[in-house]
Protein backbone atom coordinates (compact mmCIF):
# COMPACT_ATOMS: atom_id res chain seq x y z
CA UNK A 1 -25.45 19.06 100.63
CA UNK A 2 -26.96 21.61 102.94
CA UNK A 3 -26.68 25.06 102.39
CA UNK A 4 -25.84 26.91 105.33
CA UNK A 5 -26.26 30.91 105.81
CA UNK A 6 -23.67 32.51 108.10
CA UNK A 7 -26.48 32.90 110.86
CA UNK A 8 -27.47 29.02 110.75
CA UNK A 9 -23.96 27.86 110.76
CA UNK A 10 -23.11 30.59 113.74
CA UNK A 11 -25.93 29.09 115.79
CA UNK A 12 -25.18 25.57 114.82
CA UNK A 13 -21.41 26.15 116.19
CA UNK A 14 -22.49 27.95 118.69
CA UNK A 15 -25.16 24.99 120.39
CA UNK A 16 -22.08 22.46 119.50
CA UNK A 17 -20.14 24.74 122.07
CA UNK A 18 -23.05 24.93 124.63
CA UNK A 19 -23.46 20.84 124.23
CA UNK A 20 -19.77 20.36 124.89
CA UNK A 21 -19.35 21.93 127.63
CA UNK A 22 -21.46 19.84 129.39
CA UNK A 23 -19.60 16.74 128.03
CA UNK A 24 -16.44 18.34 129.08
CA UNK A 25 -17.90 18.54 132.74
CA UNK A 26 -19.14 14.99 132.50
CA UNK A 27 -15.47 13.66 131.75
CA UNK A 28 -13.85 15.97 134.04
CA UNK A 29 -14.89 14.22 136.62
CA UNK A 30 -14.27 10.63 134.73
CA UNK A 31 -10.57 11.35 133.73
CA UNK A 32 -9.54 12.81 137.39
CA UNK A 33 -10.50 9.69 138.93
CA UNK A 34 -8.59 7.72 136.28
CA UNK A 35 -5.48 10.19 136.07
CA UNK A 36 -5.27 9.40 140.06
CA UNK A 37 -6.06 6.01 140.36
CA UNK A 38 -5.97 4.48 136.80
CA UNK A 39 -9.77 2.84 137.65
CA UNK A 40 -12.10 3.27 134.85
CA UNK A 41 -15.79 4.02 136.63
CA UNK A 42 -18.46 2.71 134.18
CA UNK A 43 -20.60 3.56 137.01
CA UNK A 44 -19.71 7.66 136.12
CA UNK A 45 -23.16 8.05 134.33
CA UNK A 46 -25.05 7.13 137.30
CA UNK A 47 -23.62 9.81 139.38
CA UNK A 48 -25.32 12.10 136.30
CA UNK A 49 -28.80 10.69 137.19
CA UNK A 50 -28.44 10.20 140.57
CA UNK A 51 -27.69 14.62 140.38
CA UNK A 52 -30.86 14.53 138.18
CA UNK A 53 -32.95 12.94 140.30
CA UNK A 54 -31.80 15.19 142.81
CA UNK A 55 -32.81 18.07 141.52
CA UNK A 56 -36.19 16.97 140.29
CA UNK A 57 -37.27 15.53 143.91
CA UNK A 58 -35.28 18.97 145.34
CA UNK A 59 -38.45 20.61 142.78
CA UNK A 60 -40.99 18.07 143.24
CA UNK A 61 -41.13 17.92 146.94
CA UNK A 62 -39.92 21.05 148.13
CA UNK A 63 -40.45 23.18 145.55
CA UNK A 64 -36.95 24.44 145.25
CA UNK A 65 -35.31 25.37 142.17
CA UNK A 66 -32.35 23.37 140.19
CA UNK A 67 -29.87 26.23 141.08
CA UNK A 68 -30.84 26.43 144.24
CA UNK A 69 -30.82 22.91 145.27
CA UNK A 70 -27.22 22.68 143.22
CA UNK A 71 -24.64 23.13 146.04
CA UNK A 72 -26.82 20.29 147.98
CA UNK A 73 -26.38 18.31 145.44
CA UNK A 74 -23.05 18.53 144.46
CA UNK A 75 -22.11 17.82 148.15
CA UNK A 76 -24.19 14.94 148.33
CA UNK A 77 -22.70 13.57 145.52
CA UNK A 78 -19.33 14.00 146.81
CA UNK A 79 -19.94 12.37 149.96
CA UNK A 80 -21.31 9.70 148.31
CA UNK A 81 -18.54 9.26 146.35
CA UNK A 82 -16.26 9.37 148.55
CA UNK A 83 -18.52 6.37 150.33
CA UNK A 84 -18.33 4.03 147.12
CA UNK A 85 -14.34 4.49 147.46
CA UNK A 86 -14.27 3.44 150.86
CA UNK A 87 -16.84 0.57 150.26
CA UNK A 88 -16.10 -0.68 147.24
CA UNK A 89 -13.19 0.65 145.18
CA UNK A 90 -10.45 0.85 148.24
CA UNK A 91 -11.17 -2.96 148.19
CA UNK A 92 -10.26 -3.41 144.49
CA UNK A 93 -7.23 -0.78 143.82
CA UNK A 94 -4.71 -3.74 143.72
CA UNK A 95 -6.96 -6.39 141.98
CA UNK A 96 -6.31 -7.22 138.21
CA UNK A 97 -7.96 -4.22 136.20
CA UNK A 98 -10.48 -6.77 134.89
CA UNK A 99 -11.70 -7.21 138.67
CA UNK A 100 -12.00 -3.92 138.78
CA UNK A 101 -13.96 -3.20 135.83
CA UNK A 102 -16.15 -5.76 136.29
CA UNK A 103 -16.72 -3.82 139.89
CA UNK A 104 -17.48 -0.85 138.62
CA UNK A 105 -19.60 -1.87 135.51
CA UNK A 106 -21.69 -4.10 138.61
CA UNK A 107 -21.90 -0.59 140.41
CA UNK A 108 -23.39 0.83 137.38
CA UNK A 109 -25.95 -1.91 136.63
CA UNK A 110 -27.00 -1.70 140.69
CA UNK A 111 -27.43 2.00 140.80
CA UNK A 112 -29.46 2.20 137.88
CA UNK A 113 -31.64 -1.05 139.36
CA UNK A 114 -32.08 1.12 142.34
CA UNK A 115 -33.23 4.12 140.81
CA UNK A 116 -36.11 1.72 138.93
CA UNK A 117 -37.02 0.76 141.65
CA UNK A 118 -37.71 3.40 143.51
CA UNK A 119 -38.41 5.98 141.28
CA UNK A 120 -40.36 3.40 138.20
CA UNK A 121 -38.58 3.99 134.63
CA UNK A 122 -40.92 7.08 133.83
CA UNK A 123 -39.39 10.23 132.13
CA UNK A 124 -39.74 12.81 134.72
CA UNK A 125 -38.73 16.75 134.07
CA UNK A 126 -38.07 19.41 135.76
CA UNK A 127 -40.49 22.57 134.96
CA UNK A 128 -40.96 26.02 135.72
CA UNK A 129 -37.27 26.37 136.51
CA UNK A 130 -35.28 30.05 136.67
CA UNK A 131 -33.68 29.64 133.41
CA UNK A 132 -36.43 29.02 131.26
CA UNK A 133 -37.52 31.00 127.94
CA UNK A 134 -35.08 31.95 125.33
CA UNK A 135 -32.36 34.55 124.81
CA UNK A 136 -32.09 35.82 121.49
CA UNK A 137 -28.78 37.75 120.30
CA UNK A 138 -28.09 39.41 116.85
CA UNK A 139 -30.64 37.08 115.23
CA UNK A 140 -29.50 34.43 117.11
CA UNK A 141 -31.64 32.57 119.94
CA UNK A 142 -30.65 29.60 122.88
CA UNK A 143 -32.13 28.07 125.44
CA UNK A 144 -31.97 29.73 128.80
CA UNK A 145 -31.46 26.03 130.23
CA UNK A 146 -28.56 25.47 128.06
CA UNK A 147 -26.89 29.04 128.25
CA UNK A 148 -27.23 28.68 131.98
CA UNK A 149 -25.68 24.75 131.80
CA UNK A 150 -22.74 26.11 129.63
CA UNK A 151 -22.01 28.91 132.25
CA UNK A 152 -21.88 26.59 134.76
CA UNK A 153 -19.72 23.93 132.90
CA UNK A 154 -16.84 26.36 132.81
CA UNK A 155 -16.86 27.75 136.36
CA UNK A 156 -16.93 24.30 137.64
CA UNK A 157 -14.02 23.02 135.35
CA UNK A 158 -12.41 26.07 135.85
CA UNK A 159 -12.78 25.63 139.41
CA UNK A 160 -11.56 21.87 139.22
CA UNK A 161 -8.30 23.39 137.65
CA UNK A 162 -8.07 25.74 139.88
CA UNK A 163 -7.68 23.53 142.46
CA UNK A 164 -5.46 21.14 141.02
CA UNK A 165 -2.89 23.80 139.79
CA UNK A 166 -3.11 26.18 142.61
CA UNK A 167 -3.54 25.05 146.12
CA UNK A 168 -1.48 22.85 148.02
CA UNK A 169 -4.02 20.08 148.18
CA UNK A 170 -4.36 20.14 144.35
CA UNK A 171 -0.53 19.86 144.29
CA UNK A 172 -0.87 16.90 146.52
CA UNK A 173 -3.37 15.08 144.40
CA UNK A 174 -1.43 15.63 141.17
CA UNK A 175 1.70 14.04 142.91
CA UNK A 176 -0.39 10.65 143.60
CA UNK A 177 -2.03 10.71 140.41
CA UNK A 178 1.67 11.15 139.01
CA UNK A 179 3.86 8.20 141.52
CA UNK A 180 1.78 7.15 144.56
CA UNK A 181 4.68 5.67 145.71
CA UNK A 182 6.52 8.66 146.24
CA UNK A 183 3.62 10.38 146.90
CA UNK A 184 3.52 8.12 150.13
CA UNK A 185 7.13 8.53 151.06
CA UNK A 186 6.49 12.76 150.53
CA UNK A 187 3.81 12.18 153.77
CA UNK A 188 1.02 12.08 151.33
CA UNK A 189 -2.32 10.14 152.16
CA UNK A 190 -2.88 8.68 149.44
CA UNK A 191 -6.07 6.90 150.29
CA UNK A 192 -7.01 10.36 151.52
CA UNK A 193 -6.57 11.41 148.07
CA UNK A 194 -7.70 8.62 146.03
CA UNK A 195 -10.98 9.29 148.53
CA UNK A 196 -10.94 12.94 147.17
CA UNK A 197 -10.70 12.28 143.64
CA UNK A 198 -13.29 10.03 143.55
CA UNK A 199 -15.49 13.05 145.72
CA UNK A 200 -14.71 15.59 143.40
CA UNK A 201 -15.37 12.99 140.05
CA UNK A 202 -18.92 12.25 141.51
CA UNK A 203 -19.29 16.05 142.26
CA UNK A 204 -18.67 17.34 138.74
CA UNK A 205 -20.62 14.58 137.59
CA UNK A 206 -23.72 15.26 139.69
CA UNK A 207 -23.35 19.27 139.00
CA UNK A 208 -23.47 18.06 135.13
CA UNK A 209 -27.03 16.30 136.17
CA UNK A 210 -28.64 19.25 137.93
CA UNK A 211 -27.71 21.55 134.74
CA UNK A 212 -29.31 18.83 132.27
CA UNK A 213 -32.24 18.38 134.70
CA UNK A 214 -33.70 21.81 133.34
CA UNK A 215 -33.67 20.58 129.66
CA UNK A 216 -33.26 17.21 129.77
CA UNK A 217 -35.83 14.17 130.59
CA UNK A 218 -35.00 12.25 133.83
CA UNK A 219 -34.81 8.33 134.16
CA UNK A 220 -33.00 5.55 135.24
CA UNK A 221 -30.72 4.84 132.11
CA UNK A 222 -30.37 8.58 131.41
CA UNK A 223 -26.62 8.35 132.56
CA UNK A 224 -25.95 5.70 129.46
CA UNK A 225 -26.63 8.85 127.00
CA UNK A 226 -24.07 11.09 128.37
CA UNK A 227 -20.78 8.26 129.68
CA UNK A 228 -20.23 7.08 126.42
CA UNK A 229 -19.47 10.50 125.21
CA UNK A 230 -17.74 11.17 128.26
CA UNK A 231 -15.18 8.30 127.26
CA UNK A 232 -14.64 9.73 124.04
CA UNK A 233 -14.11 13.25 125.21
CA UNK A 234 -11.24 11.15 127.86
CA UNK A 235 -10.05 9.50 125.18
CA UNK A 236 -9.37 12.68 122.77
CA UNK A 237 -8.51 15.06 125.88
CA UNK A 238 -5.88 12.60 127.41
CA UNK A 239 -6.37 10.49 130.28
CA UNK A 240 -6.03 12.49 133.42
CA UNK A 241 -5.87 15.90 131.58
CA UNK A 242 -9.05 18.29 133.28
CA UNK A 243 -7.85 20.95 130.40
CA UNK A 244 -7.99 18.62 127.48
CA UNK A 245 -11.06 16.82 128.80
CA UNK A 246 -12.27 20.22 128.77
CA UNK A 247 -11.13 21.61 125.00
CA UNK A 248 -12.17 17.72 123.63
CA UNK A 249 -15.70 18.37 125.42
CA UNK A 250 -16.29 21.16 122.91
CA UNK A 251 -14.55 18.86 119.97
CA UNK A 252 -17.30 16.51 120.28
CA UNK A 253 -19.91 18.65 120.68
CA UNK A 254 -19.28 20.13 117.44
CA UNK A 255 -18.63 16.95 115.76
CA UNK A 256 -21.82 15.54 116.91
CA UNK A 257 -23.79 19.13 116.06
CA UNK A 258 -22.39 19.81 112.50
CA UNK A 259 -22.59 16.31 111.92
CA UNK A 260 -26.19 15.64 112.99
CA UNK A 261 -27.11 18.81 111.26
CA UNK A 262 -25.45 18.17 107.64
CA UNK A 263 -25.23 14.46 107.74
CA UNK A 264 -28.20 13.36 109.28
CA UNK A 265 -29.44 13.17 113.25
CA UNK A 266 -29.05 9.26 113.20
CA UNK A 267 -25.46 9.69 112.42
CA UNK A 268 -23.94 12.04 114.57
CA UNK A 269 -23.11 9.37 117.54
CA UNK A 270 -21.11 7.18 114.80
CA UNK A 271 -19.45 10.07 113.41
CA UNK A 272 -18.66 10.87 117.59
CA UNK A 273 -17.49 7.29 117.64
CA UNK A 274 -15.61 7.10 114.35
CA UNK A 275 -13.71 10.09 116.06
CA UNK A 276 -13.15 7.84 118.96
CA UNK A 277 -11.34 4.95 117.47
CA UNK A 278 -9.06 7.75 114.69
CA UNK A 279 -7.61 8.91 118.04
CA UNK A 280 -6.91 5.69 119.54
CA UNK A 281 -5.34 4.31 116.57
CA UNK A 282 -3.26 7.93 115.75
CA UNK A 283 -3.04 9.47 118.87
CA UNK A 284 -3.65 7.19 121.80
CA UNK A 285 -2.13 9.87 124.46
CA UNK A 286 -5.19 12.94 123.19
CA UNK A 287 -4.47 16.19 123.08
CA UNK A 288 -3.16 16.77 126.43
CA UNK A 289 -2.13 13.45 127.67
CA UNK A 290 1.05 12.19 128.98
CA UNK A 291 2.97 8.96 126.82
């Protein structure tokens, strides 16, 4: 059993926290485009590359920092988004849900194809960014990359709330994801929306990849390591629920944290996923989800 001093255990919590929040902005994005449309994207952790990749080439080539190259990015990523709707996923909304996984699992498998082969499976970083060094605290010390990643997890959530609970747009969104049928008959675009959510969902998820660009090694598969969680945290949250992705983001972090830390590293993604199936089998609806 490991012994842990109140300084060790604050800092352990404290780096679950930091960790979490960027899961929670990973599967913000992943449970508003299922709470609107009811499409699972496998392809979610590809959007996190592709936002990696961004800001590495927006360092590499131009010699721009992460934060600076961030609201590029993040608009990029939600017109693209908003493209793989209207090529692919508008296409698919009334097929059988297996048509439409196996759509978006194919989306995954060709984006990360792509990205071998143009940018070769190398791990790539980001160096020299803003945010680098270390920030120590009361005997404590973090990351600059991951303090600055945390911040920016909660004003973006925040921000997705926000907008979903207090503009008119927001309102309208929350209507389709609730009965696109009356939705429709309110004067609601729904294709308008469903194009939205699936902006903002690639958005949050490429914002999530610029963050983890400053600490994180870049490659093609790198989006595998963080949609897995993501489903978990979307899972535990409740499908379609922005807060509870948000609270179940931190959940898992500290699970997988306290768990690597007095368990053993190679067991804190089954102890993530043992989490995973005790909420499906007693509480399928999460924390915040609807029956």
């Amino acid at each position: 059993m490991v012994h842990l001093s109140t300084e060790l255990l604050l800092q352990t919590l404290l780096s679950g926290i930091l960790i979490g929040l960027i899961y929670a902005l990973v599967a913000v994005g992943l449970t508003l485009i299922f709470g609107v449309m009811d499409v699972v994207n496998f392809a979610h952790g590809e959007f996190v590359m592709l936002g990696m990749y961004g800001a590495f080439w927006g360092m590499a080539l131009f010699t721009l920092d992460p934060l600076v190259t961030l609201p590029l990015t993040a608009l990029l990523l939600f017109g693209f988004g908003v493209l793989i709707y209207q090529v692919v996923i508008r296409r698919i909304l009334t097929a059988p849900m297996l048509s439409q996984i196996f759509a978006t699992f194919g989306m995954m498998i060709l984006l990360r194809g792509l990205a071998q082969f143009l940018w070769k499976p190398d791990n790539r970083l980001v160096s020299h960014s803003l945010v680098d060094g270390k920030i120590a605290f009361s005997g404590l010390q973090f990351g600059g990359p991951q303090l600055m990643a945390g911040g920016g997890a909660i004003v973006v959530t925040l921000a997705v709330w926000l907008f979903l609970n207090r503009t008119r747009l927001g309102t309208a969104l929350e209507a389709t994801a609730i009965d696109r049928e009356a939705a429709t008959l309110m004067g609601i675009n729904t294709q308008s929306m469903f194009a939205l959510a699936w902006g903002i969902g690639a958005a949050c998820a490429g914002i999530a990849g610029v963050l983890l660009s400053t600490f994180f090694p870049i490659f093609p598969e790198v989006g595998a390591n963080f949609v897995l969680i993501a489903f978990v945290v979307v899972v535990l949250g409740g499908f379609g629920s922005v807060a509870g992705a948000f609270w179940a983001g931190i959940i898992v972090g500290e699970v997988e944290v306290l768990g690597g830390f007095l368990i053993g590293p190679t067991y804190k993604t089954a102890l993530v996923l043992t989490l995973f199936l005790l909420v499906l089998l007693f509480k399928p609806k999460g924390l915040m989800g609807k029956a």
